[in-house]
PDB file of N, CA and C in Angstrom:
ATOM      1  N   UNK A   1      93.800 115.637  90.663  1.00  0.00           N
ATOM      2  CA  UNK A   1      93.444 115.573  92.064  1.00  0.00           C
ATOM      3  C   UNK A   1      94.666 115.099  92.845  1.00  0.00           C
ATOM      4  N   UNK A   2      94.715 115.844  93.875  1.00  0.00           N
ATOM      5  CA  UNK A   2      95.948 115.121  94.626  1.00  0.00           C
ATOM      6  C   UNK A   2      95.720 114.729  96.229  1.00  0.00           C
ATOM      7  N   UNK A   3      96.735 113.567  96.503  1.00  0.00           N
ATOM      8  CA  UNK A   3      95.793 112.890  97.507  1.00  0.00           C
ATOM      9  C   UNK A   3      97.144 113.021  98.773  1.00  0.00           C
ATOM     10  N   UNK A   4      96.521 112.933  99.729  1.00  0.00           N
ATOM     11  CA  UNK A   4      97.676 112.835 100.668  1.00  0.00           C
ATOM     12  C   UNK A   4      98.700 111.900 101.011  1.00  0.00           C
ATOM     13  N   UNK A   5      98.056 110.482 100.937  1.00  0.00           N
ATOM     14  CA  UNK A   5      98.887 109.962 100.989  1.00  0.00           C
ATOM     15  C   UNK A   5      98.682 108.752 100.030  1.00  0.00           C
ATOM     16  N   UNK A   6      99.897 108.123  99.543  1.00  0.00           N
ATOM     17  CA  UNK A   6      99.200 107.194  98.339  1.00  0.00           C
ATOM     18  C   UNK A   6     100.357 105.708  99.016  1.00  0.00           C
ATOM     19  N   UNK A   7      99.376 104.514  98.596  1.00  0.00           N
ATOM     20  CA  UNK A   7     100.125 103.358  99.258  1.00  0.00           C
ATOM     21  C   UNK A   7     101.079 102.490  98.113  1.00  0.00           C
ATOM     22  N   UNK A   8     101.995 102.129  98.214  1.00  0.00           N
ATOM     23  CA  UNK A   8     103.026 101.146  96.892  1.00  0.00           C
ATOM     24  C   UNK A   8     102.338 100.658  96.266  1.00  0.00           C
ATOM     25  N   UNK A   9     100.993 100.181  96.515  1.00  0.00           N
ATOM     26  CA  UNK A   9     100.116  99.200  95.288  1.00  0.00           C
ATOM     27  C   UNK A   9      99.897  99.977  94.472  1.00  0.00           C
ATOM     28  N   UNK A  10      99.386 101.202  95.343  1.00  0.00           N
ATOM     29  CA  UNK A  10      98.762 102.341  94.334  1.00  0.00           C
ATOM     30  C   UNK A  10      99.710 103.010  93.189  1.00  0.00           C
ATOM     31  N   UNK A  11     100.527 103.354  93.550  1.00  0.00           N
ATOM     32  CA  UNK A  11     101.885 103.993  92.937  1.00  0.00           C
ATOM     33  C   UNK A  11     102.038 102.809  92.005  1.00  0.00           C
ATOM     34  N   UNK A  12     102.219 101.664  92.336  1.00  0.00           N
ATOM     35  CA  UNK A  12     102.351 100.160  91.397  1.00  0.00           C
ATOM     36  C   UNK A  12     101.630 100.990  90.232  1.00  0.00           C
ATOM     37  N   UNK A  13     100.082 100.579  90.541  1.00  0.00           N
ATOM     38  CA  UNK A  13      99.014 100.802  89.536  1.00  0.00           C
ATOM     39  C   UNK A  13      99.015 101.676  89.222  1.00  0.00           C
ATOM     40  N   UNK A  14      99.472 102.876  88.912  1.00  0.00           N
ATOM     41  CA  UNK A  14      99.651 104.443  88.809  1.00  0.00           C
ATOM     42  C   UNK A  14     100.877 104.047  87.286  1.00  0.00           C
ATOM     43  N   UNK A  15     101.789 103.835  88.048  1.00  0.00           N
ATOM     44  CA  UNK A  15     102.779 103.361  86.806  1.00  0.00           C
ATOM     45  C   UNK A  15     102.732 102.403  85.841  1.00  0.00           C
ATOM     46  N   UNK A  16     101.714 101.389  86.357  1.00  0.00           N
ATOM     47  CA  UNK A  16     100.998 100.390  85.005  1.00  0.00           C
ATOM     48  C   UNK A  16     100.588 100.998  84.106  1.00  0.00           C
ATOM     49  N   UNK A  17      99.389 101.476  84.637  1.00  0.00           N
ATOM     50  CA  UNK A  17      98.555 102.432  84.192  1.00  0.00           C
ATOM     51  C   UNK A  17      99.365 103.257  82.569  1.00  0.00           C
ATOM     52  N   UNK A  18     100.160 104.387  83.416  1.00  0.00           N
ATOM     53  CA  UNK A  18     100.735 105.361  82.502  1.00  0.00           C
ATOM     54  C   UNK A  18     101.655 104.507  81.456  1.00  0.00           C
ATOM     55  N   UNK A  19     102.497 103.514  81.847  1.00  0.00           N
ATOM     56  CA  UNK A  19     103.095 102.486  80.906  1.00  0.00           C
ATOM     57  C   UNK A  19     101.892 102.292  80.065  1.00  0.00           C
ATOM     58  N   UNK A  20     101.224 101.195  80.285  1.00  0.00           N
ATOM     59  CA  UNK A  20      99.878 100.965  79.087  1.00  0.00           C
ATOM     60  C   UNK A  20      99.782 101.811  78.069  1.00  0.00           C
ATOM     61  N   UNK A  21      99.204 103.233  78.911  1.00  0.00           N
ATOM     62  CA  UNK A  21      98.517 104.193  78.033  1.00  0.00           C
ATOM     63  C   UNK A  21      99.647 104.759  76.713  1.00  0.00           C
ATOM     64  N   UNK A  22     101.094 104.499  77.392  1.00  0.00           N
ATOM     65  CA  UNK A  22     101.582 104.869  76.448  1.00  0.00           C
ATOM     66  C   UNK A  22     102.683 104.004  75.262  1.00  0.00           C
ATOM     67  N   UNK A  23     101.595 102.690  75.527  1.00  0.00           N
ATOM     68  CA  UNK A  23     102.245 101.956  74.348  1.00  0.00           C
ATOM     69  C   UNK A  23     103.485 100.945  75.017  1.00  0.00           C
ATOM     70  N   UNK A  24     103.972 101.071  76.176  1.00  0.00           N
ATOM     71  CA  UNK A  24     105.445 100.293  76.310  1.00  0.00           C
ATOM     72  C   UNK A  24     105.246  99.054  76.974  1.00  0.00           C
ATOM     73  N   UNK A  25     105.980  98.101  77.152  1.00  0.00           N
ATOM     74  CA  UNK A  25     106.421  96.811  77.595  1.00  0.00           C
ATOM     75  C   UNK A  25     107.005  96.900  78.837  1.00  0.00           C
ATOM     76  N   UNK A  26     107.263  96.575  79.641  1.00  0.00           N
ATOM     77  CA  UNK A  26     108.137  96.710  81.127  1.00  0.00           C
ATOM     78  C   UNK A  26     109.476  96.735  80.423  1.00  0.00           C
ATOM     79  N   UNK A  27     109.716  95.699  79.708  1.00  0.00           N
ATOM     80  CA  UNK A  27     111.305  95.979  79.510  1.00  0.00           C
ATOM     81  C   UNK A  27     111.892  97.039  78.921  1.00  0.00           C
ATOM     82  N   UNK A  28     111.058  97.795  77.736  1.00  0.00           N
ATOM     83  CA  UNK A  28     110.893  99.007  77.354  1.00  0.00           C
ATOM     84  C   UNK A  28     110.790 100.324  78.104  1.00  0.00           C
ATOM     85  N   UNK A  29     110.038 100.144  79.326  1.00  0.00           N
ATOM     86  CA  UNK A  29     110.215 101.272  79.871  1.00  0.00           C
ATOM     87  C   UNK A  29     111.278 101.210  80.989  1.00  0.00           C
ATOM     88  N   UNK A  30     111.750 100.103  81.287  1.00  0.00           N
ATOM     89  CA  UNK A  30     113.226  99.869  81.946  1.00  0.00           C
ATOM     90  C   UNK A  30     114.430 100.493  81.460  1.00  0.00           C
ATOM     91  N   UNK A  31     114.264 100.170  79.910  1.00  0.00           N
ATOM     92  CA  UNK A  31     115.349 100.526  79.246  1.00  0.00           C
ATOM     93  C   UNK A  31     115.651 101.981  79.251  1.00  0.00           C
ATOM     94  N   UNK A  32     114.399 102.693  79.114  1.00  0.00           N
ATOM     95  CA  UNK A  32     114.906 104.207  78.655  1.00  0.00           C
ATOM     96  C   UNK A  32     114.761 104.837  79.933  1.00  0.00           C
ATOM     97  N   UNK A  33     114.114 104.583  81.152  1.00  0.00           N
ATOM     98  CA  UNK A  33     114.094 104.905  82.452  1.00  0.00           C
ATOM     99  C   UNK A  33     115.977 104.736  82.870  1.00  0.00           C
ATOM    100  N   UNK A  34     116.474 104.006  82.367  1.00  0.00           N
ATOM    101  CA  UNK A  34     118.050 103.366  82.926  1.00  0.00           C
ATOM    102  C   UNK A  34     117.612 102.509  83.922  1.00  0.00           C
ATOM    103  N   UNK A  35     116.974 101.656  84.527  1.00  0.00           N
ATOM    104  CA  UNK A  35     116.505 101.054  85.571  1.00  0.00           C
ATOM    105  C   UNK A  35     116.306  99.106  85.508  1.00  0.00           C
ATOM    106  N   UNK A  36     116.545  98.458  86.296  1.00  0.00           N
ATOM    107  CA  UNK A  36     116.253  97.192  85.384  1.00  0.00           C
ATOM    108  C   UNK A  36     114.740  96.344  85.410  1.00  0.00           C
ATOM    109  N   UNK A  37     114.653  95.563  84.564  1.00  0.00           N
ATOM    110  CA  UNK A  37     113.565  95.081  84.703  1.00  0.00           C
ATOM    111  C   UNK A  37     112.838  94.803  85.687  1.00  0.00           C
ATOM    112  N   UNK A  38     113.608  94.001  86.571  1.00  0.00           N
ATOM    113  CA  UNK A  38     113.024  93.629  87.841  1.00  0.00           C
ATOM    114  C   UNK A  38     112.250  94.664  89.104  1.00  0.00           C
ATOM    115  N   UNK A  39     113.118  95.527  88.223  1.00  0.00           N
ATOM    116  CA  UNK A  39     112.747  97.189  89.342  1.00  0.00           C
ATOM    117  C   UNK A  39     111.338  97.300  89.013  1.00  0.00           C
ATOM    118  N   UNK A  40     110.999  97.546  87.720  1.00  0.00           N
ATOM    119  CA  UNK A  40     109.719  97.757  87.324  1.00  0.00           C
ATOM    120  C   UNK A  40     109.007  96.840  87.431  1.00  0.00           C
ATOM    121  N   UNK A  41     109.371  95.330  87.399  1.00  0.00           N
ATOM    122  CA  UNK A  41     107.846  94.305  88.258  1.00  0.00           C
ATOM    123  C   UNK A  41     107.812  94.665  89.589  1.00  0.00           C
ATOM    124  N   UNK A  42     109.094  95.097  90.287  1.00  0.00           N
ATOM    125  CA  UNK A  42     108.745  94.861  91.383  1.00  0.00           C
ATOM    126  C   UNK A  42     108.336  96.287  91.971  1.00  0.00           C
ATOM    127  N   UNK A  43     108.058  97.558  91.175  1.00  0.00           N
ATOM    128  CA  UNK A  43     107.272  99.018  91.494  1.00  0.00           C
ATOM    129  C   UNK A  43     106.117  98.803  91.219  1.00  0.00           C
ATOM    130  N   UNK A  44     105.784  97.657  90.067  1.00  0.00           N
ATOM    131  CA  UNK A  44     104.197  97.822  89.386  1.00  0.00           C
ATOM    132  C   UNK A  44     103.538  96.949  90.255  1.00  0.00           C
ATOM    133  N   UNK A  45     104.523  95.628  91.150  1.00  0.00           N
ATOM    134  CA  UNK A  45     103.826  94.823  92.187  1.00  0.00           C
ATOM    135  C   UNK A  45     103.199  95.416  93.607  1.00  0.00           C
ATOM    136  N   UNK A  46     103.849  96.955  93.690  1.00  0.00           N
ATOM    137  CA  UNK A  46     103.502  97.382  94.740  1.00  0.00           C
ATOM    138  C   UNK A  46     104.764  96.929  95.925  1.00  0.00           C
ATOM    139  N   UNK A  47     105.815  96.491  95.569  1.00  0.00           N
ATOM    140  CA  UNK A  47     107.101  96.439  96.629  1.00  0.00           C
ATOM    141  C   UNK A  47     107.085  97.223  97.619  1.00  0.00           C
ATOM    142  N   UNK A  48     107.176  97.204  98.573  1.00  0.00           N
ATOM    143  CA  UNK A  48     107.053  98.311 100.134  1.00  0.00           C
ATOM    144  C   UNK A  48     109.030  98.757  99.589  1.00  0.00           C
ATOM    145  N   UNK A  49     109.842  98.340  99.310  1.00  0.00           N
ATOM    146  CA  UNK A  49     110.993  98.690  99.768  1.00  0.00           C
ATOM    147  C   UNK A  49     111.856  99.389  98.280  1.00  0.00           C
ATOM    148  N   UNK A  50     111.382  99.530  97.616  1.00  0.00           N
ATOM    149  CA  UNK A  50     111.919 100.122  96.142  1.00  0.00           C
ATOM    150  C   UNK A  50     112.542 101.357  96.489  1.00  0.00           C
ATOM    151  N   UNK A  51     113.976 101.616  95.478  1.00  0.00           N
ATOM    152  CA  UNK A  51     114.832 102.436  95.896  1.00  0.00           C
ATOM    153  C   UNK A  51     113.641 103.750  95.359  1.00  0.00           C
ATOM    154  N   UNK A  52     114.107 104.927  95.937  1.00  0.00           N
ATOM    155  CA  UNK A  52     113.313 106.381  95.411  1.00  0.00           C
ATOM    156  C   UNK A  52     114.021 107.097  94.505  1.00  0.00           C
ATOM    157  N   UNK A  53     115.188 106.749  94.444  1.00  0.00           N
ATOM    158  CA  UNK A  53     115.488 107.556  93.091  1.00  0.00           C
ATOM    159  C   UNK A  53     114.997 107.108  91.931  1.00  0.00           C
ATOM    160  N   UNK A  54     115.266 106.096  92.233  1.00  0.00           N
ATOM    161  CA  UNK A  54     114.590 104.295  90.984  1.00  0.00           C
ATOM    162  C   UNK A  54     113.363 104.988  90.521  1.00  0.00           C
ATOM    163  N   UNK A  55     112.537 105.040  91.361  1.00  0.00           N
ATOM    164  CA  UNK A  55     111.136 105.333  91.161  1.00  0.00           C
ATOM    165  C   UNK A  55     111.076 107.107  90.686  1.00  0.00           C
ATOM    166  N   UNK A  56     111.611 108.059  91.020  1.00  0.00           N
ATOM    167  CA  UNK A  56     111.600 109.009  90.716  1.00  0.00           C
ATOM    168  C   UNK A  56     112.107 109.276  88.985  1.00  0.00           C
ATOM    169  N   UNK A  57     113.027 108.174  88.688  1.00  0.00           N
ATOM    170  CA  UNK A  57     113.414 108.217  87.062  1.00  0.00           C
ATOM    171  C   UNK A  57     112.455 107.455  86.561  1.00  0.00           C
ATOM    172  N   UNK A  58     111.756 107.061  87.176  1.00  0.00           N
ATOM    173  CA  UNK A  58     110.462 106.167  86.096  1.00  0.00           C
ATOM    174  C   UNK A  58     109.275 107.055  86.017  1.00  0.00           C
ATOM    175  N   UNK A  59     109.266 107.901  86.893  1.00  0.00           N
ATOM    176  CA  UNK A  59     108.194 108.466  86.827  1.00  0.00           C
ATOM    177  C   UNK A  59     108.132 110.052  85.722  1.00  0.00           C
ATOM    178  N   UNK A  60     109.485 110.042  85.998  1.00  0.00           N
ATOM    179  CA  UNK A  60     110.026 111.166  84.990  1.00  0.00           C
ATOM    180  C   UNK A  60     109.750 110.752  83.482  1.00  0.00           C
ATOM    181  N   UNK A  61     110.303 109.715  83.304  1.00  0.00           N
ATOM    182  CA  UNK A  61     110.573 109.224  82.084  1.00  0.00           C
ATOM    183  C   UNK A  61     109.082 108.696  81.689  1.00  0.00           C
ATOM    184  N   UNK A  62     107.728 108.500  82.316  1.00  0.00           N
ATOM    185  CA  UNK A  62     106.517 108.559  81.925  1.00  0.00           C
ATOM    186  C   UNK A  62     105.712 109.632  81.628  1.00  0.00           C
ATOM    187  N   UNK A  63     106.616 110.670  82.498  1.00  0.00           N
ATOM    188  CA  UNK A  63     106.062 112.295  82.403  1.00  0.00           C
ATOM    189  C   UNK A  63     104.512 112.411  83.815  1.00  0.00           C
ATOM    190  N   UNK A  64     105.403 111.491  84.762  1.00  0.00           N
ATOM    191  CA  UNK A  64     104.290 111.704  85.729  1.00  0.00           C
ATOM    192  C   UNK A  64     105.340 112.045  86.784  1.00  0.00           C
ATOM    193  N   UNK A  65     104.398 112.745  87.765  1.00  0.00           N
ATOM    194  CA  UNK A  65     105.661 113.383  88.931  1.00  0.00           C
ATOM    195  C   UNK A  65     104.772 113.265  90.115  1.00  0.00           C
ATOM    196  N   UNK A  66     105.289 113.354  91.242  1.00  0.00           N
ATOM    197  CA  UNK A  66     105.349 113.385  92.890  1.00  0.00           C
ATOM    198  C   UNK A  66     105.022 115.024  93.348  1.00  0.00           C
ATOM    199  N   UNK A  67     103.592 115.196  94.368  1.00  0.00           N
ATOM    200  CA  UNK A  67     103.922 116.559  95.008  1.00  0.00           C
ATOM    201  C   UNK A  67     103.932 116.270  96.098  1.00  0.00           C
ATOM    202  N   UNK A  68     104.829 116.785  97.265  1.00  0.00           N
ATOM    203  CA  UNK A  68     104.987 116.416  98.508  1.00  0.00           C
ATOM    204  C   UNK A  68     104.917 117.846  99.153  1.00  0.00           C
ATOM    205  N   UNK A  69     103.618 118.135 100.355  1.00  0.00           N
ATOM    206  CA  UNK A  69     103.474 119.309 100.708  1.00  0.00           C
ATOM    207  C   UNK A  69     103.456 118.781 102.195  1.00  0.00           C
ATOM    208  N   UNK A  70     104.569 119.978 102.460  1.00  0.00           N
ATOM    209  CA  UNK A  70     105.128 120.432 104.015  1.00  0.00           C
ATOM    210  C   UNK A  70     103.795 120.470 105.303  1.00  0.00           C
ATOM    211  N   UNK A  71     103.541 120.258 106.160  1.00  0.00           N
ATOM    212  CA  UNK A  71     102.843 120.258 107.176  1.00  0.00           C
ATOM    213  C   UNK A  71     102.153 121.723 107.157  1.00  0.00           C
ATOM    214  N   UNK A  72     102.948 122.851 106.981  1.00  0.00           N
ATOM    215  CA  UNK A  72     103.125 124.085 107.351  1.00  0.00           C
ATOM    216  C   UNK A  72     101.848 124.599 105.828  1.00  0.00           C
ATOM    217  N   UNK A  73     101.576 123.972 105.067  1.00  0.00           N
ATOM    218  CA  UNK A  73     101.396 124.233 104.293  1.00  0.00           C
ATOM    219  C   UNK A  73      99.540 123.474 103.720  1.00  0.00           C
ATOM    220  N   UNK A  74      99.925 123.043 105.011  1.00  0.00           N
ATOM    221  CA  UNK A  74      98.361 122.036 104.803  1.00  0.00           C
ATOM    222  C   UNK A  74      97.470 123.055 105.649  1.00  0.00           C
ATOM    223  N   UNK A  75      96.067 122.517 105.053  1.00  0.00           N
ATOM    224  CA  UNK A  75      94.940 123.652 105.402  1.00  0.00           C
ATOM    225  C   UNK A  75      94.751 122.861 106.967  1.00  0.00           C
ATOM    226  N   UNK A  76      93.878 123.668 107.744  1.00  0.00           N
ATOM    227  CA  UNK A  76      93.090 123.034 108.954  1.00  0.00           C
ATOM    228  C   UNK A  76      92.403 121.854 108.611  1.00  0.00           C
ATOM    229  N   UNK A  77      92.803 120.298 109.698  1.00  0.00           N
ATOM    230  CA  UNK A  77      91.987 119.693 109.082  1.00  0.00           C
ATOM    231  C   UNK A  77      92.749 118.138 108.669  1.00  0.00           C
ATOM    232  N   UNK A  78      94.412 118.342 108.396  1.00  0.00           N
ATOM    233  CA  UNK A  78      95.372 117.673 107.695  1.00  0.00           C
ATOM    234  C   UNK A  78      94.901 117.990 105.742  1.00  0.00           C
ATOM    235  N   UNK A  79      94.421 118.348 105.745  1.00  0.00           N
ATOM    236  CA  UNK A  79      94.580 118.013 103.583  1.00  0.00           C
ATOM    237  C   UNK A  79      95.173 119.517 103.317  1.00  0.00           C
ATOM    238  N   UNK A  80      95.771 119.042 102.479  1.00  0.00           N
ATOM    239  CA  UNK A  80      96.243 120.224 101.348  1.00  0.00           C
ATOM    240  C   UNK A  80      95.357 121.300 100.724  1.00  0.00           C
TER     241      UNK A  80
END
């Protein structure tokens, strides 16, 4: 399901989440993300200001990804 807009807590809990399910430690998934620890308490805390590439290699490296759809492309209504 995909949602329009999602808030940093959520994204936080999104990446807990997929960490858990797949067995790793924060520092563990720091490590192979290239990213440092602190990055990942402070993505899974829900941080308003976390870099986006940061977050885009963590999300890779969980095998979860981002869809971002254009205005032009949304139905009547605002949703996708």
């Amino acid at each position: 399901m995909t949602r329009p807009t999602i808030t940093p807590s959520e994204l936080g809990a999104l990446v807990k989440a997929a960490r858990k399910a797949q067995g790793l430690r924060q520092d563990e998934l720091a490590g192979v993300a290239g990213v440092g620890l602190r990055f990942i308490v402070e993505l899974e805390g829900g941080k308003r200001t976390v870099q986006l590439g940061k977050v885009l290699q963590v999300l890779e490296t969980l095998g979860c990804g981002i869809t971002v759809t254009a205005p032009s492309e949304q139905k009547p209504g605002g949703k996708p």
